[in-house]
C-alpha atoms as a PDB file:
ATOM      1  CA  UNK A   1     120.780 139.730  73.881  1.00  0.00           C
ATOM      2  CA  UNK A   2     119.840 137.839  77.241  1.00  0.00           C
ATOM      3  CA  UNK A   3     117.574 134.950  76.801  1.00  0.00           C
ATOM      4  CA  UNK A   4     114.983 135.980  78.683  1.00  0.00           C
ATOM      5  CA  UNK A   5     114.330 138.583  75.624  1.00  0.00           C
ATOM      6  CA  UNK A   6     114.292 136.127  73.115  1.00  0.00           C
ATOM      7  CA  UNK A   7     111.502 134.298  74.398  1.00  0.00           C
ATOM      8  CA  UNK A   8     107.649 135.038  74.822  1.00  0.00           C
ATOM      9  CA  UNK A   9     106.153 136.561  78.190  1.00  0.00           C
ATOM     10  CA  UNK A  10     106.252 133.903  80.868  1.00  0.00           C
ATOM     11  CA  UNK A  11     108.157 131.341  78.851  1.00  0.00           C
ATOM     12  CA  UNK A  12     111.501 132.051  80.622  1.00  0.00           C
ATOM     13  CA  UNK A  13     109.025 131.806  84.276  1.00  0.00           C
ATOM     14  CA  UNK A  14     107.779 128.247  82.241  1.00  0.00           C
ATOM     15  CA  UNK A  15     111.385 127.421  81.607  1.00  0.00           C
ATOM     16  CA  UNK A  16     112.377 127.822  85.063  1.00  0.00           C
ATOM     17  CA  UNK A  17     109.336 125.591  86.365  1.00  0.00           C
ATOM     18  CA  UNK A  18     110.209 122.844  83.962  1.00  0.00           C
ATOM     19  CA  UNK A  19     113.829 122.625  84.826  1.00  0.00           C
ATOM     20  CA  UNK A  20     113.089 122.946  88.689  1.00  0.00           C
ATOM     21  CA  UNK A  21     110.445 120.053  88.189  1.00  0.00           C
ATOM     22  CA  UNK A  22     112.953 118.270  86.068  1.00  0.00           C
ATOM     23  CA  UNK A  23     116.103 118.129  89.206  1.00  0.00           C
ATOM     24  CA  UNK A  24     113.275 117.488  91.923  1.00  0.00           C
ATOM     25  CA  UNK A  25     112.840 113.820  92.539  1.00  0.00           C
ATOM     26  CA  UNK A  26     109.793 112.045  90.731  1.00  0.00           C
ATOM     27  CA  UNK A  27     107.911 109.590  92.365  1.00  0.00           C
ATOM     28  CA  UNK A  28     106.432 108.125  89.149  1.00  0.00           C
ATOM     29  CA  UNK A  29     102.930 107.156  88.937  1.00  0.00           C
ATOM     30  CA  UNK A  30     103.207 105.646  92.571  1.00  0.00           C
ATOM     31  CA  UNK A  31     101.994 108.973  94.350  1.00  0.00           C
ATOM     32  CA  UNK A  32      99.196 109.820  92.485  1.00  0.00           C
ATOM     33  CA  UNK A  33      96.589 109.023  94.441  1.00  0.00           C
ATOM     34  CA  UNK A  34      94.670 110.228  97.383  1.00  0.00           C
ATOM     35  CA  UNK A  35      93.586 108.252 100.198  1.00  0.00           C
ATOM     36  CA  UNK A  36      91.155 108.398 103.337  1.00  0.00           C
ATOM     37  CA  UNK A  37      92.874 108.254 107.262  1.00  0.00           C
ATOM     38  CA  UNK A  38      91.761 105.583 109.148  1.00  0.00           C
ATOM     39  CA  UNK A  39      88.370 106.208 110.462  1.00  0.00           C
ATOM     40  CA  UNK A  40      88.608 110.038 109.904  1.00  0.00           C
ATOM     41  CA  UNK A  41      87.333 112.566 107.451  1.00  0.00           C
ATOM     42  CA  UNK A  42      90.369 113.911 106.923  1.00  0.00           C
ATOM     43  CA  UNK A  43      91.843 112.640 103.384  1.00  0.00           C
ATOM     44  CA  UNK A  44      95.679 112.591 102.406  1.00  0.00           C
ATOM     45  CA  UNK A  45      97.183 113.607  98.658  1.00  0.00           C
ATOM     46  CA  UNK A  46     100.224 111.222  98.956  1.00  0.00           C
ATOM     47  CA  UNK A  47     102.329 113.481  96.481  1.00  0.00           C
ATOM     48  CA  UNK A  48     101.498 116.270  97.958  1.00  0.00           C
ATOM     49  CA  UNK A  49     102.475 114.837 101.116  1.00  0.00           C
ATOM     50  CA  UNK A  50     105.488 112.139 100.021  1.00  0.00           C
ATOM     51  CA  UNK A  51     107.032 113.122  96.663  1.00  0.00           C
ATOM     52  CA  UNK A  52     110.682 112.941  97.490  1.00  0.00           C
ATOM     53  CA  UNK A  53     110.666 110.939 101.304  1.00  0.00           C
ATOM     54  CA  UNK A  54     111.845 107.572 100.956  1.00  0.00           C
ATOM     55  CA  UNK A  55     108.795 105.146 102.224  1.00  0.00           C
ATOM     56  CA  UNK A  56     108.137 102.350 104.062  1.00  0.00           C
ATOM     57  CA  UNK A  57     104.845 101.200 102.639  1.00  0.00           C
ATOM     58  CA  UNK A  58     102.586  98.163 104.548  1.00  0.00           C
ATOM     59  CA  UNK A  59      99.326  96.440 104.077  1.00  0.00           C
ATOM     60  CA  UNK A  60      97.896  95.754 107.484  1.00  0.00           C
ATOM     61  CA  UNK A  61      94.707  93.927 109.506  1.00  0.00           C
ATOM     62  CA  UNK A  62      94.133  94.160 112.879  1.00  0.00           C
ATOM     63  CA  UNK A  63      93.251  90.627 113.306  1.00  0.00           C
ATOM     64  CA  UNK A  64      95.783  88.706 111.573  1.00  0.00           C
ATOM     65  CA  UNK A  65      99.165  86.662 113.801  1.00  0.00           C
ATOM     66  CA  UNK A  66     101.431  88.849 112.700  1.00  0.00           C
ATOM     67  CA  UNK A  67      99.377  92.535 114.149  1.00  0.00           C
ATOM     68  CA  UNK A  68     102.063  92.331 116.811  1.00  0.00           C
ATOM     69  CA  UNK A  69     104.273  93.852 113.974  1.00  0.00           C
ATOM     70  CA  UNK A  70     102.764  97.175 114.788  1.00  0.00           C
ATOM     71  CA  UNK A  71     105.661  98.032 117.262  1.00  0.00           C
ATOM     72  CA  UNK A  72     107.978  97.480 114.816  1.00  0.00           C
ATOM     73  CA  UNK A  73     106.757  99.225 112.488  1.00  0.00           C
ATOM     74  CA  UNK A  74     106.037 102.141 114.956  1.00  0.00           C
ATOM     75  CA  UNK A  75     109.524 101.516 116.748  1.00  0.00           C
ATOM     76  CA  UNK A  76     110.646 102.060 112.917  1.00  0.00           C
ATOM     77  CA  UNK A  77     108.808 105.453 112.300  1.00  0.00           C
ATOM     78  CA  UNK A  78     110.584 106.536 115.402  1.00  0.00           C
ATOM     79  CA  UNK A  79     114.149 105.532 114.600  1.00  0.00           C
ATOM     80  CA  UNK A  80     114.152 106.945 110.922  1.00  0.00           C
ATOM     81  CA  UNK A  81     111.016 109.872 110.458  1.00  0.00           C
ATOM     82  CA  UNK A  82     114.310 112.334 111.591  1.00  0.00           C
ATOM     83  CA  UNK A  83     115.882 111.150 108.229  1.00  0.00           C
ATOM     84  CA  UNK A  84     112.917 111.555 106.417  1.00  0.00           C
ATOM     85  CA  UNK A  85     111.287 107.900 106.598  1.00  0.00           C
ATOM     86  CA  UNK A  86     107.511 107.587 106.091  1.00  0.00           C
ATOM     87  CA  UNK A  87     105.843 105.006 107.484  1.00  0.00           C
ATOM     88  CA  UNK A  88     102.421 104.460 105.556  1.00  0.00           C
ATOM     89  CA  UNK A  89      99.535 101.603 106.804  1.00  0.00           C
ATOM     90  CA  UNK A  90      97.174 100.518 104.679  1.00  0.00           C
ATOM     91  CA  UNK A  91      94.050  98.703 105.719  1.00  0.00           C
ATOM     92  CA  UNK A  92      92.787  95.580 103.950  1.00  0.00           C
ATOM     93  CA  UNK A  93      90.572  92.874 104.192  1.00  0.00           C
ATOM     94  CA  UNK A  94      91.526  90.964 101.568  1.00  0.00           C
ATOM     95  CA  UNK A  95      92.756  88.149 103.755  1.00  0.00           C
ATOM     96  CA  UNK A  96      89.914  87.943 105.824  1.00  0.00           C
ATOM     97  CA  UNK A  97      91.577  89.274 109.080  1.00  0.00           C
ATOM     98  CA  UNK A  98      90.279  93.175 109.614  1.00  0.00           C
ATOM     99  CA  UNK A  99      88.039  94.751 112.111  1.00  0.00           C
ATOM    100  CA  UNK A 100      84.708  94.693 110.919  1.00  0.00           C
ATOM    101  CA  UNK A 101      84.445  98.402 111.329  1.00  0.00           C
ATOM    102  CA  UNK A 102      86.884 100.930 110.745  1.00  0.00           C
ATOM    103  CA  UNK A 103      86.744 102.169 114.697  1.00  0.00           C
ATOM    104  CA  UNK A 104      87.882  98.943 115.755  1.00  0.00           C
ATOM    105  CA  UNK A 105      90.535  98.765 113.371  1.00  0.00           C
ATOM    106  CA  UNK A 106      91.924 102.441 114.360  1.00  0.00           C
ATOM    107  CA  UNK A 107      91.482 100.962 117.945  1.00  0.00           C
ATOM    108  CA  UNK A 108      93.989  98.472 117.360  1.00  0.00           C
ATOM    109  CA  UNK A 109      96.532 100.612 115.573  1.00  0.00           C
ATOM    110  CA  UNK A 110      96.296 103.481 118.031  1.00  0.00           C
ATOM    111  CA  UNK A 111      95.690 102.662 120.866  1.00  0.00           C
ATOM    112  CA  UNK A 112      96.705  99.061 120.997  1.00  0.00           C
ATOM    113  CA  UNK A 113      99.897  99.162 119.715  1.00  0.00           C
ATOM    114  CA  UNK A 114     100.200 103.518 120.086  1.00  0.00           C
ATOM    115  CA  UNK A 115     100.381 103.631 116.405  1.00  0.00           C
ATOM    116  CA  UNK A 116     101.567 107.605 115.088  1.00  0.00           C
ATOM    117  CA  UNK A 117     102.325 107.006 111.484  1.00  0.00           C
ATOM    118  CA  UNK A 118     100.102 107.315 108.922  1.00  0.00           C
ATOM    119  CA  UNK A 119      97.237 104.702 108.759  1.00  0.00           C
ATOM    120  CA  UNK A 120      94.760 104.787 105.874  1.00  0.00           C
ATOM    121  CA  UNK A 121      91.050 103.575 105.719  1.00  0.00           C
ATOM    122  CA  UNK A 122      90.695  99.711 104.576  1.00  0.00           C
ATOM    123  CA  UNK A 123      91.524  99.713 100.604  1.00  0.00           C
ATOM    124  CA  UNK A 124      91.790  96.500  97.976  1.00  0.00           C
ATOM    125  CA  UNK A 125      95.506  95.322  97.992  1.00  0.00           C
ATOM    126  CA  UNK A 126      95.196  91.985  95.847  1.00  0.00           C
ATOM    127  CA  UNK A 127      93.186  90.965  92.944  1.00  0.00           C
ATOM    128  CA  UNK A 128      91.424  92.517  90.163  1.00  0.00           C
ATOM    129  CA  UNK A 129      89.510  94.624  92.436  1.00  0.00           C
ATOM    130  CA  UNK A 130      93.471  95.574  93.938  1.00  0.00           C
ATOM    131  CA  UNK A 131      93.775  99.565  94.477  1.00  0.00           C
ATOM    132  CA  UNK A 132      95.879 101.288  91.518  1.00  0.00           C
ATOM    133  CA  UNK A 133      98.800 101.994  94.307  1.00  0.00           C
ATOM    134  CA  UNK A 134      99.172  98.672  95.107  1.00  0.00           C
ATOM    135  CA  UNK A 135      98.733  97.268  91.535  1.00  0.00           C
ATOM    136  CA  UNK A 136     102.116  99.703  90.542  1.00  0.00           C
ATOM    137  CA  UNK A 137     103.666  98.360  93.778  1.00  0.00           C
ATOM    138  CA  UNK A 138     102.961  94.759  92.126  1.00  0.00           C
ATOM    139  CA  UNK A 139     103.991  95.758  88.912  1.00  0.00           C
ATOM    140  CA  UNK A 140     107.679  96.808  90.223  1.00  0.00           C
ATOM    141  CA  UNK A 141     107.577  93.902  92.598  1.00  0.00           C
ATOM    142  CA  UNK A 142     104.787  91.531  93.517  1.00  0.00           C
ATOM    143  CA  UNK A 143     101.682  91.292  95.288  1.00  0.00           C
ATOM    144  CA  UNK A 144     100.556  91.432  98.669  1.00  0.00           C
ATOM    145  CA  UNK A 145     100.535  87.222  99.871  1.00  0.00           C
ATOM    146  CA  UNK A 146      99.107  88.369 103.020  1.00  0.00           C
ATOM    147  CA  UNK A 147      98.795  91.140 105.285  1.00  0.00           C
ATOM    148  CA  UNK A 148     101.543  92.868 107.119  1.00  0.00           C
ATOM    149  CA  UNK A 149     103.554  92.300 103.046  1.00  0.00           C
ATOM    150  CA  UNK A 150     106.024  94.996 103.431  1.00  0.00           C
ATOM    151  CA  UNK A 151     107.405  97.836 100.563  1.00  0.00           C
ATOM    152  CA  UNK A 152     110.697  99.906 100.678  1.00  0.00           C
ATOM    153  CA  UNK A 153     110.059 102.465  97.894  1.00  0.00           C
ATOM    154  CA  UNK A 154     112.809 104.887  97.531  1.00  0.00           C
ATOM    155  CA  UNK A 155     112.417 109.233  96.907  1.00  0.00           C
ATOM    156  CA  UNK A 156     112.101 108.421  92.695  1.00  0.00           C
ATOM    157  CA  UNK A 157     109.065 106.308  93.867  1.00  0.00           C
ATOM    158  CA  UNK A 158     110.799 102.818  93.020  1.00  0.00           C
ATOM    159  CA  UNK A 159     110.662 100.464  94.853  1.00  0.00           C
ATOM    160  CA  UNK A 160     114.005  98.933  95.842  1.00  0.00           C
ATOM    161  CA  UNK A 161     112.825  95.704  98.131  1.00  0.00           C
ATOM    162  CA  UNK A 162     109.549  93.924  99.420  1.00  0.00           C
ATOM    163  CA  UNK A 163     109.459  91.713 102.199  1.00  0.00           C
ATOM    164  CA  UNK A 164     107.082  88.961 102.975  1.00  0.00           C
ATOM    165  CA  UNK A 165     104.849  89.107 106.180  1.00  0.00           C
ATOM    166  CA  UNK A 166     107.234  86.621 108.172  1.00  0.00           C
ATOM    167  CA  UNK A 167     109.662  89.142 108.073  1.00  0.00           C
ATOM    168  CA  UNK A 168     109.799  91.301 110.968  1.00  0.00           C
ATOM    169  CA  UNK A 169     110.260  95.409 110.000  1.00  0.00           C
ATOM    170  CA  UNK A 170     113.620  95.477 112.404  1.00  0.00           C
ATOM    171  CA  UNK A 171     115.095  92.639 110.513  1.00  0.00           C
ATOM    172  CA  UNK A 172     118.500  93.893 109.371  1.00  0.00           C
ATOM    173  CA  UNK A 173     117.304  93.318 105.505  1.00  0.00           C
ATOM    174  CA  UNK A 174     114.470  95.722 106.141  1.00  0.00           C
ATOM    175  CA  UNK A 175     117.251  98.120 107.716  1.00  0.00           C
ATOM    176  CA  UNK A 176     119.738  97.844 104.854  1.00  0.00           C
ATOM    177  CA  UNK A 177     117.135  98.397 102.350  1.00  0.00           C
ATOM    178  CA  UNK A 178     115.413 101.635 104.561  1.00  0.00           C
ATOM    179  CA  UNK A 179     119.148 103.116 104.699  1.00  0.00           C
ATOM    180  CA  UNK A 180     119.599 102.523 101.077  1.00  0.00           C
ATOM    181  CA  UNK A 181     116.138 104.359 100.516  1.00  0.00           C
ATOM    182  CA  UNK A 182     116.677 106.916 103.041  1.00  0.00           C
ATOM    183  CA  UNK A 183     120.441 107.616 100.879  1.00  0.00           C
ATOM    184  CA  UNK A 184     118.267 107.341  97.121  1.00  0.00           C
ATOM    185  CA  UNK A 185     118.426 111.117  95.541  1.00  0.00           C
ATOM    186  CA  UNK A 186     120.974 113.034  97.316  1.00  0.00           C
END
């Protein structure tokens, strides 16, 4: 008897979903969110969009020393997006050091520093008030000190290293823990 017969209608289709979501990578409860593009309509699922890319994950301000880090960050996309790197921005002004409007802000990032990776509309990063996202980044590391805190998360949706804002996102750390990411779940 195959074992397809032995079981109700759709349970072996059920079967098949639940061992297909079982050998896909899980990115936890890190992805479950949804988030708003920098000054755009336009808003992102981050599972939808993420679930199994190793990421790069960054609290920013476009008014803070180390903005400058922008390049990097950018000169980072470039280097690893073909091995399935995702560079994601996050807007804050918990430290005091944003654009006062969200135009300004995308202003910076885009055409300042010709920003292509994805940058999201100013969220809480710190604190009580601190988005859920960042609170489980926090919880399997620490908390944003200041802006520009950096977040190598690999495809499971751990995250494997965090880097303070002094620490520039070419610095061979950052690199060794990227490549490590990028090589998580193959």
């Amino acid at each position: 008897m195959a074992l397809g017969a032995a079981l109700p209608a759709g349970a072996a289709n059920d079967a098949a979903a639940a061992a297909a979501t079982q050998a896909a990578p899980s990115a936890g409860p890190l992805l479950d969110h949804s988030f708003r593009r920098l000054h755009a309509a336009e808003t992102l699922n981050l599972r939808e969009r993420y679930a199994g890319q190793p990421l790069l994950i960054v609290n920013t301000a476009s008014h803070c020393g180390y903005t400058g880090q922008f390049k990097e960050l950018e000169a980072m996309h470039q280097r690893y997006r073909g091995k399935g790197l995702k560079v994601l921005g996050f807007s804050s002004d918990d430290f005091n050091q944003e654009a006062d409007n969200e135009a300004k802000a995308a202003n910076v990032c885009f055409v300042n520093f010709g920003v292509s990776f994805d940058m999201f509309a100013p969220i809480h990063v710190r604190g009580g008030e601190a988005h859920p996202l960042f609170r489980e980044l926090a919880r399997q590391s620490q908390a944003p000190r200041w802006n520009f805190f950096k977040y190598v998360v690999d495809r499971r949706g751990q995250v494997i290293a965090s880097f303070e804002s002094s620490v520039k996102p070419d610095a061979p750390e950052v690199v060794a823990a990227i490549e490590q990411a990028i090589a998580s779940g193959r």
